[in-house]
N, C-alpha and C. Protein backbone atom coordinates (compact mmCIF):
# COMPACT_ATOMS: atom_id res chain seq x y z
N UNK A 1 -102.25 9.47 5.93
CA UNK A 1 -102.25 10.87 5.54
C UNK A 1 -101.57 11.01 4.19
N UNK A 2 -101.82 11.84 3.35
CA UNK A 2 -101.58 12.14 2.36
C UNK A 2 -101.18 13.34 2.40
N UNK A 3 -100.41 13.73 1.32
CA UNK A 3 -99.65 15.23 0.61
C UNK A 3 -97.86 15.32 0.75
N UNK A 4 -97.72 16.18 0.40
CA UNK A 4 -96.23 16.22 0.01
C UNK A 4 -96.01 17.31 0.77
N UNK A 5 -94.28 16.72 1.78
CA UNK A 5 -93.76 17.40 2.88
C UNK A 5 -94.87 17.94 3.99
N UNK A 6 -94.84 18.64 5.19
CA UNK A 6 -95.49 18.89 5.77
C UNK A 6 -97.07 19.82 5.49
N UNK A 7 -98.15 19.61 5.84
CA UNK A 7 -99.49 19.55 5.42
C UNK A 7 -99.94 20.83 6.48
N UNK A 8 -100.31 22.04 6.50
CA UNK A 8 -101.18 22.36 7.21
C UNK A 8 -102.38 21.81 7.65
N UNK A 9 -102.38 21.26 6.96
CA UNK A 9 -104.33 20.31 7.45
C UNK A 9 -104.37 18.77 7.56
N UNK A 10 -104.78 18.45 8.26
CA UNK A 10 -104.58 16.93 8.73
C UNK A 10 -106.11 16.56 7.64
N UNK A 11 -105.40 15.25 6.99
CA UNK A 11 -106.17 14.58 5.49
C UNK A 11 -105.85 12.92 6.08
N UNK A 12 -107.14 12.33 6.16
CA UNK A 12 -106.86 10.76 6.09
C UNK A 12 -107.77 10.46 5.29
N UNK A 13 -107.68 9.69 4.82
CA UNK A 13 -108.19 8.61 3.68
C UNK A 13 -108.63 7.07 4.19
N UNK A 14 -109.36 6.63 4.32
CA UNK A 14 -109.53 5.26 4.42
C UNK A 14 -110.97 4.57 3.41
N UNK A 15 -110.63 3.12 3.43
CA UNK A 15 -111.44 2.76 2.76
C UNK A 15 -112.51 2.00 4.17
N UNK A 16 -113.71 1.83 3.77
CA UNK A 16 -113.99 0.74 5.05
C UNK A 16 -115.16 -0.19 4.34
N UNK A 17 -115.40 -1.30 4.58
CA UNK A 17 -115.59 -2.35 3.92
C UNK A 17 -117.50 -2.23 4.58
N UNK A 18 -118.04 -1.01 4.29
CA UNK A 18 -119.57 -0.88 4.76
C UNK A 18 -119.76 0.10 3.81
N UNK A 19 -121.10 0.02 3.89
CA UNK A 19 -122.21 0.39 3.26
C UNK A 19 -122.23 1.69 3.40
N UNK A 20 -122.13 3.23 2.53
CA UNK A 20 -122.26 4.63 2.47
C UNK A 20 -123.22 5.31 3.38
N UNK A 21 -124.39 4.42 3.65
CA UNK A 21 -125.29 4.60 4.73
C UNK A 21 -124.85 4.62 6.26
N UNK A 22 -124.42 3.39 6.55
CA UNK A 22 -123.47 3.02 7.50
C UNK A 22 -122.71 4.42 7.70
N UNK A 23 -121.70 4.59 7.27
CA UNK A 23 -120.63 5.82 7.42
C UNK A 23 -120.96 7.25 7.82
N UNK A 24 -122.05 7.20 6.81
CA UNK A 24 -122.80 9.01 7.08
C UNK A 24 -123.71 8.88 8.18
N UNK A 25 -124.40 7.77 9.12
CA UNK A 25 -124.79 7.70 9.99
C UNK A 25 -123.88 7.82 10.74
N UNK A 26 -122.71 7.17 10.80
CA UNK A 26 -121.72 7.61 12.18
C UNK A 26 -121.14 9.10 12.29
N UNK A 27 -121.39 9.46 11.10
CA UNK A 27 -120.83 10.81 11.41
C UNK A 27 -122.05 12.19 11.55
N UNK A 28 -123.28 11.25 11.19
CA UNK A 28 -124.36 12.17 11.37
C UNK A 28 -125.55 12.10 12.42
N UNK A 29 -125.34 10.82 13.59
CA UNK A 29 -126.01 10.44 14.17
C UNK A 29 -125.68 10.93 16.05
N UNK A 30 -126.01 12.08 16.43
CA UNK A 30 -125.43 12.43 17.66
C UNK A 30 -124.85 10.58 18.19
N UNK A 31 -125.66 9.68 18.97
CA UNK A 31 -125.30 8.50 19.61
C UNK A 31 -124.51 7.78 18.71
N UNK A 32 -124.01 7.59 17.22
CA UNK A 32 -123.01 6.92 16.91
C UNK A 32 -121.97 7.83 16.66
N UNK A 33 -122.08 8.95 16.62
CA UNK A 33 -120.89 10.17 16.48
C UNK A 33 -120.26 9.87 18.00
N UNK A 34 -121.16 9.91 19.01
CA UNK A 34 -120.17 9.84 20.87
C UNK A 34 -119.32 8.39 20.98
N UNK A 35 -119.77 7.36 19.93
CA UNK A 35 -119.68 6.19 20.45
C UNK A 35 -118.07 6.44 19.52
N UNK A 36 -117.37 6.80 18.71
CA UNK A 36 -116.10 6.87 18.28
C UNK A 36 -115.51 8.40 18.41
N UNK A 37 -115.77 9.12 18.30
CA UNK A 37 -115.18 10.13 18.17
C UNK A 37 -114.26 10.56 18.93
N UNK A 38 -112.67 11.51 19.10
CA UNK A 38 -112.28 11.65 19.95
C UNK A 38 -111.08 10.36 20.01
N UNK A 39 -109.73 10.91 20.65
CA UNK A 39 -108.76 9.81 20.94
C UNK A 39 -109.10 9.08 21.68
N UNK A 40 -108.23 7.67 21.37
CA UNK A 40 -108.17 6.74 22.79
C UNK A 40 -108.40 6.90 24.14
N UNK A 41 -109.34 6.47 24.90
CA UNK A 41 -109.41 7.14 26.46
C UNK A 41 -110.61 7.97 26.30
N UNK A 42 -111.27 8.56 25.30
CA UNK A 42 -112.00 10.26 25.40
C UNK A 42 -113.46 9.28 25.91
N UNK A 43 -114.31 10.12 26.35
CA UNK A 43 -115.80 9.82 26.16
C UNK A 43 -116.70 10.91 25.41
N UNK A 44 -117.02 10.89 25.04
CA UNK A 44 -118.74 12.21 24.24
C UNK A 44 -119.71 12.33 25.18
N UNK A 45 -119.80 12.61 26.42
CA UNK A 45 -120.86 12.83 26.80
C UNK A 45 -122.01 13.92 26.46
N UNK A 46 -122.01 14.48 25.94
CA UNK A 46 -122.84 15.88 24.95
C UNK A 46 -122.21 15.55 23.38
N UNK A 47 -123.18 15.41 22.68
CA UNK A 47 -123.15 15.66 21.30
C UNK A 47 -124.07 16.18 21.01
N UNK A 48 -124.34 17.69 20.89
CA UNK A 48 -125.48 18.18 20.00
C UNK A 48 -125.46 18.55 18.92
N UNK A 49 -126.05 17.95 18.07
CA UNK A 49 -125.30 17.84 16.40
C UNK A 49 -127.28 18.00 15.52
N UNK A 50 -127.26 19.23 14.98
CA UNK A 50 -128.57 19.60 14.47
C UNK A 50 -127.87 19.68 13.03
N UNK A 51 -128.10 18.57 12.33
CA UNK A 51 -126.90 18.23 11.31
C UNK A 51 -127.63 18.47 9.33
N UNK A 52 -127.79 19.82 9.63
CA UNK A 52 -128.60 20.26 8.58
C UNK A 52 -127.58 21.68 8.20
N UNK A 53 -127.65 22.39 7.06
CA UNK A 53 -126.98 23.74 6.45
C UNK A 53 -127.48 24.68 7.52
N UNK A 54 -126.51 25.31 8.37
CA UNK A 54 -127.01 26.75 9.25
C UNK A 54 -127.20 25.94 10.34
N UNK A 55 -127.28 24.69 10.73
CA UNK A 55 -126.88 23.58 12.10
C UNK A 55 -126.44 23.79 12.62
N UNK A 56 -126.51 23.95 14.63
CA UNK A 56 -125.10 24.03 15.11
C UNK A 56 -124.76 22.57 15.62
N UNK A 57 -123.57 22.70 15.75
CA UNK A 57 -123.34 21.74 17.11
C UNK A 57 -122.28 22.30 17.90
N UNK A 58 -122.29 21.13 19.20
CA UNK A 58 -122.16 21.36 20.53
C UNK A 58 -121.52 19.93 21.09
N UNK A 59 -119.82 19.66 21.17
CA UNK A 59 -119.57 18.62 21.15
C UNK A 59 -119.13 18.68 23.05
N UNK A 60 -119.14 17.81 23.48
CA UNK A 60 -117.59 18.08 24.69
C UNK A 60 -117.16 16.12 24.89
N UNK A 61 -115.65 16.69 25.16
CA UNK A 61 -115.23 15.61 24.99
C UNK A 61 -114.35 15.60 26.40
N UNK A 62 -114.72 14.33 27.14
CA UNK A 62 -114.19 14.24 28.48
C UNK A 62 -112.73 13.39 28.34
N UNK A 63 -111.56 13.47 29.00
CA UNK A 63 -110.55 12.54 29.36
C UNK A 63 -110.02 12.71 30.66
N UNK A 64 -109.79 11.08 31.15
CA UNK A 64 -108.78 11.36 32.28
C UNK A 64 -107.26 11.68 32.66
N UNK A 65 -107.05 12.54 32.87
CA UNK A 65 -105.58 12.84 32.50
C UNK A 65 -104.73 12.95 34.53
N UNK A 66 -103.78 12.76 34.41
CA UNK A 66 -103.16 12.84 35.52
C UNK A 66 -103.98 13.60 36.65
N UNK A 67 -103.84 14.88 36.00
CA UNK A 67 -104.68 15.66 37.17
C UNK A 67 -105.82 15.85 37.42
N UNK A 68 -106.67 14.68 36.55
CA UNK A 68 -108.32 14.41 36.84
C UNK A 68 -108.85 14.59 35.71
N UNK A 69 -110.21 14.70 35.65
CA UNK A 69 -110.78 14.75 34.71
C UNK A 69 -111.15 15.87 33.49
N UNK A 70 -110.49 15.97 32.86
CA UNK A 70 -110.28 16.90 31.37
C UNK A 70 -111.43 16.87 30.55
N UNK A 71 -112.38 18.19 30.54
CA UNK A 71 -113.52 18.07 29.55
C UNK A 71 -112.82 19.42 28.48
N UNK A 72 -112.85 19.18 27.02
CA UNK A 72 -112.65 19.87 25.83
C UNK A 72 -114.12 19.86 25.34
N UNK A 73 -114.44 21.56 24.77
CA UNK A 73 -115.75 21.73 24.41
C UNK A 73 -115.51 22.18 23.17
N UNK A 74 -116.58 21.88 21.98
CA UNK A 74 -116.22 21.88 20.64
C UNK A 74 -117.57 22.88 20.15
N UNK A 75 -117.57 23.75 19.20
CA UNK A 75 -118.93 24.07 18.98
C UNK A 75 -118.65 24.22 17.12
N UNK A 76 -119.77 24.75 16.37
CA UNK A 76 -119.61 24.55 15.07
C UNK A 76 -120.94 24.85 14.44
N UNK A 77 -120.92 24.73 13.10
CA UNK A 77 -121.71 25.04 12.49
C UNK A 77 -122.19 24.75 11.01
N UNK A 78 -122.93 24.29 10.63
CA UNK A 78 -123.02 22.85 9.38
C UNK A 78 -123.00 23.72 8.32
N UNK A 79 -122.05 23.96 7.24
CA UNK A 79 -121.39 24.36 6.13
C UNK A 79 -122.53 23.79 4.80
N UNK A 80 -122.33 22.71 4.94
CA UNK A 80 -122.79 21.81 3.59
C UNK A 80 -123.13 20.39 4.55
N UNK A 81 -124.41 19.94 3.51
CA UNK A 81 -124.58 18.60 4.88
C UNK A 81 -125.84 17.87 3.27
N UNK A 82 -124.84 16.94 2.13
CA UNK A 82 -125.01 16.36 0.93
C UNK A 82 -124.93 14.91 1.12
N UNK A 83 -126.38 14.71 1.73
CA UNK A 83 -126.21 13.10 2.31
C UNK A 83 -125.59 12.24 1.65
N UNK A 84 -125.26 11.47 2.20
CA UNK A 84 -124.59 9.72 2.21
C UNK A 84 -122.96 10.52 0.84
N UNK A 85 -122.95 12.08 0.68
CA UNK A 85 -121.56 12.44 -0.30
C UNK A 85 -120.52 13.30 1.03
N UNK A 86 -121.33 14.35 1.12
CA UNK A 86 -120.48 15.54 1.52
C UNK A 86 -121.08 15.88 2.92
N UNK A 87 -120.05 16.33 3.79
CA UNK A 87 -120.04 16.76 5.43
C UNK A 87 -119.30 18.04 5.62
N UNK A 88 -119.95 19.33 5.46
CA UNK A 88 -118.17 20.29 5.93
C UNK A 88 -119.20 20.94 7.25
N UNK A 89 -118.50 21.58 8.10
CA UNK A 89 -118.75 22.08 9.46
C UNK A 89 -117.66 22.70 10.20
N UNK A 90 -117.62 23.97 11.15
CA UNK A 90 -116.75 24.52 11.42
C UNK A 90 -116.55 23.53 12.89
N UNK A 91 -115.33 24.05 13.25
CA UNK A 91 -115.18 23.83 14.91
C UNK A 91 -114.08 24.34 15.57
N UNK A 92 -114.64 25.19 16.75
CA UNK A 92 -113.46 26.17 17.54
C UNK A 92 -114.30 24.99 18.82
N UNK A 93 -112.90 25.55 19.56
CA UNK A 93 -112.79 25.59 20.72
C UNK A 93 -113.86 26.40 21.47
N UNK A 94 -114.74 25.72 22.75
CA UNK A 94 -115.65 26.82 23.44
C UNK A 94 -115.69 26.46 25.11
N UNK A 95 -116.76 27.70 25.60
CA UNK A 95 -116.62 27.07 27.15
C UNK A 95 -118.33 25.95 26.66
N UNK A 96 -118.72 25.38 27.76
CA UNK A 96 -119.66 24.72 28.04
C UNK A 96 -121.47 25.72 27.23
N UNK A 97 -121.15 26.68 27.40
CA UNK A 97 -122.51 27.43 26.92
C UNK A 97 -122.35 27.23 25.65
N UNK A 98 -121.05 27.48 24.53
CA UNK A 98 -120.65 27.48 23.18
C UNK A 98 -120.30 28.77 22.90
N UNK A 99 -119.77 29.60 24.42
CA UNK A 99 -119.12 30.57 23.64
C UNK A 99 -117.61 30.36 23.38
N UNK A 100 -117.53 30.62 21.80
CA UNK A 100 -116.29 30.46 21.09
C UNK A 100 -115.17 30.74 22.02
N UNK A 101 -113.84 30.14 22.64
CA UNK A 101 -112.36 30.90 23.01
C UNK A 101 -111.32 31.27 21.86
N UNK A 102 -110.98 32.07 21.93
CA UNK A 102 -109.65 32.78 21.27
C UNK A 102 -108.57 31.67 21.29
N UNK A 103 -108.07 31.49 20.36
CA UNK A 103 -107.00 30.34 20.38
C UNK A 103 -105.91 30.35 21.66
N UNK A 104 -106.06 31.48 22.14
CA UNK A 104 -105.03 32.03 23.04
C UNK A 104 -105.90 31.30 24.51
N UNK A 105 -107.00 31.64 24.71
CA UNK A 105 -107.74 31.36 25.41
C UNK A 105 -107.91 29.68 25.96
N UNK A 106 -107.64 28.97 24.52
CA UNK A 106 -107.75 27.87 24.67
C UNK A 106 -106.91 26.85 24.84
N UNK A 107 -105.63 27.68 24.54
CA UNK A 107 -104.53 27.30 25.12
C UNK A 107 -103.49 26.89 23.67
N UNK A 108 -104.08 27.19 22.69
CA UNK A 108 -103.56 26.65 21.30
C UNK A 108 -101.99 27.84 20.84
N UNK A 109 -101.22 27.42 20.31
CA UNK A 109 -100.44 28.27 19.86
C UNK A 109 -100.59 29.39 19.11
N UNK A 110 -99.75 30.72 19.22
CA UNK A 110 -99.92 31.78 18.47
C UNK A 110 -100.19 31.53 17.37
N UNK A 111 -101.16 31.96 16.66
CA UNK A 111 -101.27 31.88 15.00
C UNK A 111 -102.29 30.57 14.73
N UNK A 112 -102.64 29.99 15.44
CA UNK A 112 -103.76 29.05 15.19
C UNK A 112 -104.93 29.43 15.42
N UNK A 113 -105.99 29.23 14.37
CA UNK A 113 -106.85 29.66 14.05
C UNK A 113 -107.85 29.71 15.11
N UNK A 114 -109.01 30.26 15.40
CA UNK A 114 -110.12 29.98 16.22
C UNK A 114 -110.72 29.40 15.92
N UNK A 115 -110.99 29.46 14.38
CA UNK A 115 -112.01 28.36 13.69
C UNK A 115 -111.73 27.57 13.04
N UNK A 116 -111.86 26.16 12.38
CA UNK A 116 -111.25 25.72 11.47
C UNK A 116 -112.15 24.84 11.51
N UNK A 117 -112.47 24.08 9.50
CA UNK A 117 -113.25 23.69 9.05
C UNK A 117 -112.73 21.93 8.62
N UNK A 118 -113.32 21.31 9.17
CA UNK A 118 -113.68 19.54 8.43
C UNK A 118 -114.74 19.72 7.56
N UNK A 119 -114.07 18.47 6.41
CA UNK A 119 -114.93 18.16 5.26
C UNK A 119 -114.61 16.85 5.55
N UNK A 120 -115.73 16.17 5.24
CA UNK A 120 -115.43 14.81 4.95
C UNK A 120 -116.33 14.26 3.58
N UNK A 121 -115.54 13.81 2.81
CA UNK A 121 -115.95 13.00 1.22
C UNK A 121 -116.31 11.86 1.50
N UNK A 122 -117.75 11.68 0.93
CA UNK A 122 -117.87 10.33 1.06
C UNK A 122 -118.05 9.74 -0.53
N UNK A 123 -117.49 8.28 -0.91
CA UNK A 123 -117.48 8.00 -2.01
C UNK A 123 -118.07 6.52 -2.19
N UNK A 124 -119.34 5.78 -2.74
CA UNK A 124 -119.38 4.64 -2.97
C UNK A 124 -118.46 3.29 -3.85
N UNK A 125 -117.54 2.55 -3.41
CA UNK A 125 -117.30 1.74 -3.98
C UNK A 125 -117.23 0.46 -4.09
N UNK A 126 -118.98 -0.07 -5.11
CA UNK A 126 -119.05 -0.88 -4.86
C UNK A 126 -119.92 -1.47 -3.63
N UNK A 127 -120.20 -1.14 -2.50
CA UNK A 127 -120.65 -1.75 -1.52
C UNK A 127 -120.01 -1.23 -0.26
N UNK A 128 -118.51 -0.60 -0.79
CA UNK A 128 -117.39 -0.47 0.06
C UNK A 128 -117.78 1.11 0.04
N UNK A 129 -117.16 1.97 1.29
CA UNK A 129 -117.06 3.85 1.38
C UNK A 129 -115.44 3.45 1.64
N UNK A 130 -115.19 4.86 0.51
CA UNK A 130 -114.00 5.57 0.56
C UNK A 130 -114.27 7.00 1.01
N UNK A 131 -113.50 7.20 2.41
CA UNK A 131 -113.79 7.92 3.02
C UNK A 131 -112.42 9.24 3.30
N UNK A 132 -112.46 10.74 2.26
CA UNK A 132 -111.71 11.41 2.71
C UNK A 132 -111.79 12.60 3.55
N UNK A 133 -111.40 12.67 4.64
CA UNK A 133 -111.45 13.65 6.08
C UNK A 133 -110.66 14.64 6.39
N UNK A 134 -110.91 15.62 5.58
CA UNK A 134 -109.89 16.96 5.68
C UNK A 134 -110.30 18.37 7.00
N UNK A 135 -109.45 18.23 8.08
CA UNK A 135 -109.51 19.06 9.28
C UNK A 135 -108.40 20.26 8.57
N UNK A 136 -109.11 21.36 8.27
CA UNK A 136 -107.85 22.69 7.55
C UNK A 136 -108.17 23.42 8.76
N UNK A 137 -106.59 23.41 8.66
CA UNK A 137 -106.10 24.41 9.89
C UNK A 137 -105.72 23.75 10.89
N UNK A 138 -105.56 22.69 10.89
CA UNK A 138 -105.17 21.90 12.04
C UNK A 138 -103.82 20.81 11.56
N UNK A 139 -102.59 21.27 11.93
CA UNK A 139 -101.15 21.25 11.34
C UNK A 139 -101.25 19.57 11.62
N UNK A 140 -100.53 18.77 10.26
CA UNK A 140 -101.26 17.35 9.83
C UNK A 140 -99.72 16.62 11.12
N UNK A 141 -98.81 17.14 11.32
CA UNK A 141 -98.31 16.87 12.84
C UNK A 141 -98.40 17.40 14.28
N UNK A 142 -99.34 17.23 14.46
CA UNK A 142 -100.06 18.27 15.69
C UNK A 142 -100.97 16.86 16.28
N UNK A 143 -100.66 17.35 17.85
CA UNK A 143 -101.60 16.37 18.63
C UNK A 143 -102.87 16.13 18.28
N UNK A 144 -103.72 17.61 17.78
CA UNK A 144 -105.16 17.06 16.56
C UNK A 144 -105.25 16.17 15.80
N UNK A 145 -104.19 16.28 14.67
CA UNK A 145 -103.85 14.94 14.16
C UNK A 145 -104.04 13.67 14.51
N UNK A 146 -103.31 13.75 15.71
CA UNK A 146 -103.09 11.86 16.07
C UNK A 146 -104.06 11.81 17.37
N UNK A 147 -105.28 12.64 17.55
CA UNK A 147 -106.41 12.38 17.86
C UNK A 147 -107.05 11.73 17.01
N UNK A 148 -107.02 12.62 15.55
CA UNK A 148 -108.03 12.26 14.48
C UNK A 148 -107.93 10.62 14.34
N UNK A 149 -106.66 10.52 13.83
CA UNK A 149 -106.13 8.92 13.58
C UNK A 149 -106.60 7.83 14.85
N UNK A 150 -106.34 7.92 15.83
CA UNK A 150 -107.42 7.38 16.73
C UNK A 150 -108.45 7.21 16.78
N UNK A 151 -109.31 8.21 16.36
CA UNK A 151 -111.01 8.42 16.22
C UNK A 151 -110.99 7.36 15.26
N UNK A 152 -110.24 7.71 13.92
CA UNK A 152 -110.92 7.00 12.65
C UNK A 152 -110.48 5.89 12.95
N UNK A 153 -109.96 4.84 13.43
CA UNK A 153 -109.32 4.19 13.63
C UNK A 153 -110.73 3.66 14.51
N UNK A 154 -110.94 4.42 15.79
CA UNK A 154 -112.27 3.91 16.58
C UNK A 154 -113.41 3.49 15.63
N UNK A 155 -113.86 4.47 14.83
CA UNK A 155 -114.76 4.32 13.16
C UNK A 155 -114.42 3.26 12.70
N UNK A 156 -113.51 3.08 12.31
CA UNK A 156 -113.55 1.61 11.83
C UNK A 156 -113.96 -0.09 12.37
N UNK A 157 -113.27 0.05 13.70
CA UNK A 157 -113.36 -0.50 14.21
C UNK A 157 -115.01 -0.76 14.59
N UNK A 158 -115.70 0.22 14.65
CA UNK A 158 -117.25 -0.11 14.82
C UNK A 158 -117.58 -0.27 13.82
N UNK A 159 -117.26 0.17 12.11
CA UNK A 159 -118.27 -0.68 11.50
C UNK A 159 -117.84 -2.17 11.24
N UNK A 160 -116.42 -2.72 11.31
CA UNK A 160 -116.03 -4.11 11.27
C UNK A 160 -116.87 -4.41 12.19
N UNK A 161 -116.91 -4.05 13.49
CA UNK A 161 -117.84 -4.74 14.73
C UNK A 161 -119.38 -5.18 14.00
N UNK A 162 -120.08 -3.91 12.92
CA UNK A 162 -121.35 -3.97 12.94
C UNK A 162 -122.03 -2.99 13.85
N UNK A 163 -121.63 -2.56 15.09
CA UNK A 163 -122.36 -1.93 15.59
C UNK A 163 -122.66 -0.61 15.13
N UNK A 164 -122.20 0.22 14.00
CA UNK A 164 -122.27 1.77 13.71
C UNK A 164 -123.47 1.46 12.60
């Protein structure tokens, strides 16, 4: 993460040693988007990702947690979609249909947003993507956060594998 003193918006940066094609497919491909996304433990069983300007999507993300099984529903809407460069898209919190919850609703703290927007930069270097992932509105020490870092972390790990 990057920025100086505490960040309202969780920003990672990584480089990954694949091809710009590679990258914007994992983040634009419903079946390689389920296969990382989400912390340690999560599954994607629904990704509906119509990944064009005025797009929606429709994420839910399952975990097992003590008291059984935990599904989080994501919904959104494609901002800018500047192949193999630029990704922005909204995402609130929803029930299962995609109607939006009130931050309150969803259990998030007073003053956190309902909606809040990811961009992700994509940059060629070389052979290599430099990849920057800005979630605004989502406080860069906040359990979102160190979801994100997990996910990308999962991302990586599949394109070293080859499989993304």
């Amino acid at each position: 993460m990057t920025g100086q003193g505490p960040s309202k918006d969780v920003v990672i940066e990584r480089s990954f040693d694949a091809s710009i094609e590679r990258v914007w497919a994992l983040w634009t491909d419903p079946v390689h988007f389920a296969q990382w996304y989400g912390p340690t433990g999560a599954s994607i069983p629904v990704a509906e990702m119509d990944v064009r300007e005025g797009g929606s999507r429709l994420i839910c993300m399952e975990m097992q947690t003590p008291g059984g099984l935990m599904q989080m529903w994501f919904t959104g809407e494609y901002l800018e979609v500047a192949p193999h460069g630029r990704l922005v898209y909204t995402e609130a919190m929803c029930r299962e249909d995609g109607t939006v919850l009130t931050a309150a609703e969803a259990g998030m703290a007073e003053g956190h947003p309902t909606t809040t927007r990811v961009t992700v930069e994509l940059v060629d270097d070389g052979g290599k993507t430099h990849m920057t992932m800005t979630h605004a509105g989502v406080p860069a020490d906040s359990p979102g956060a160190a979801g994100w870092t997990m996910a990308i972390d999962k991302l990586a790990t599949l394109l070293t594998a080859g499989d993304g």
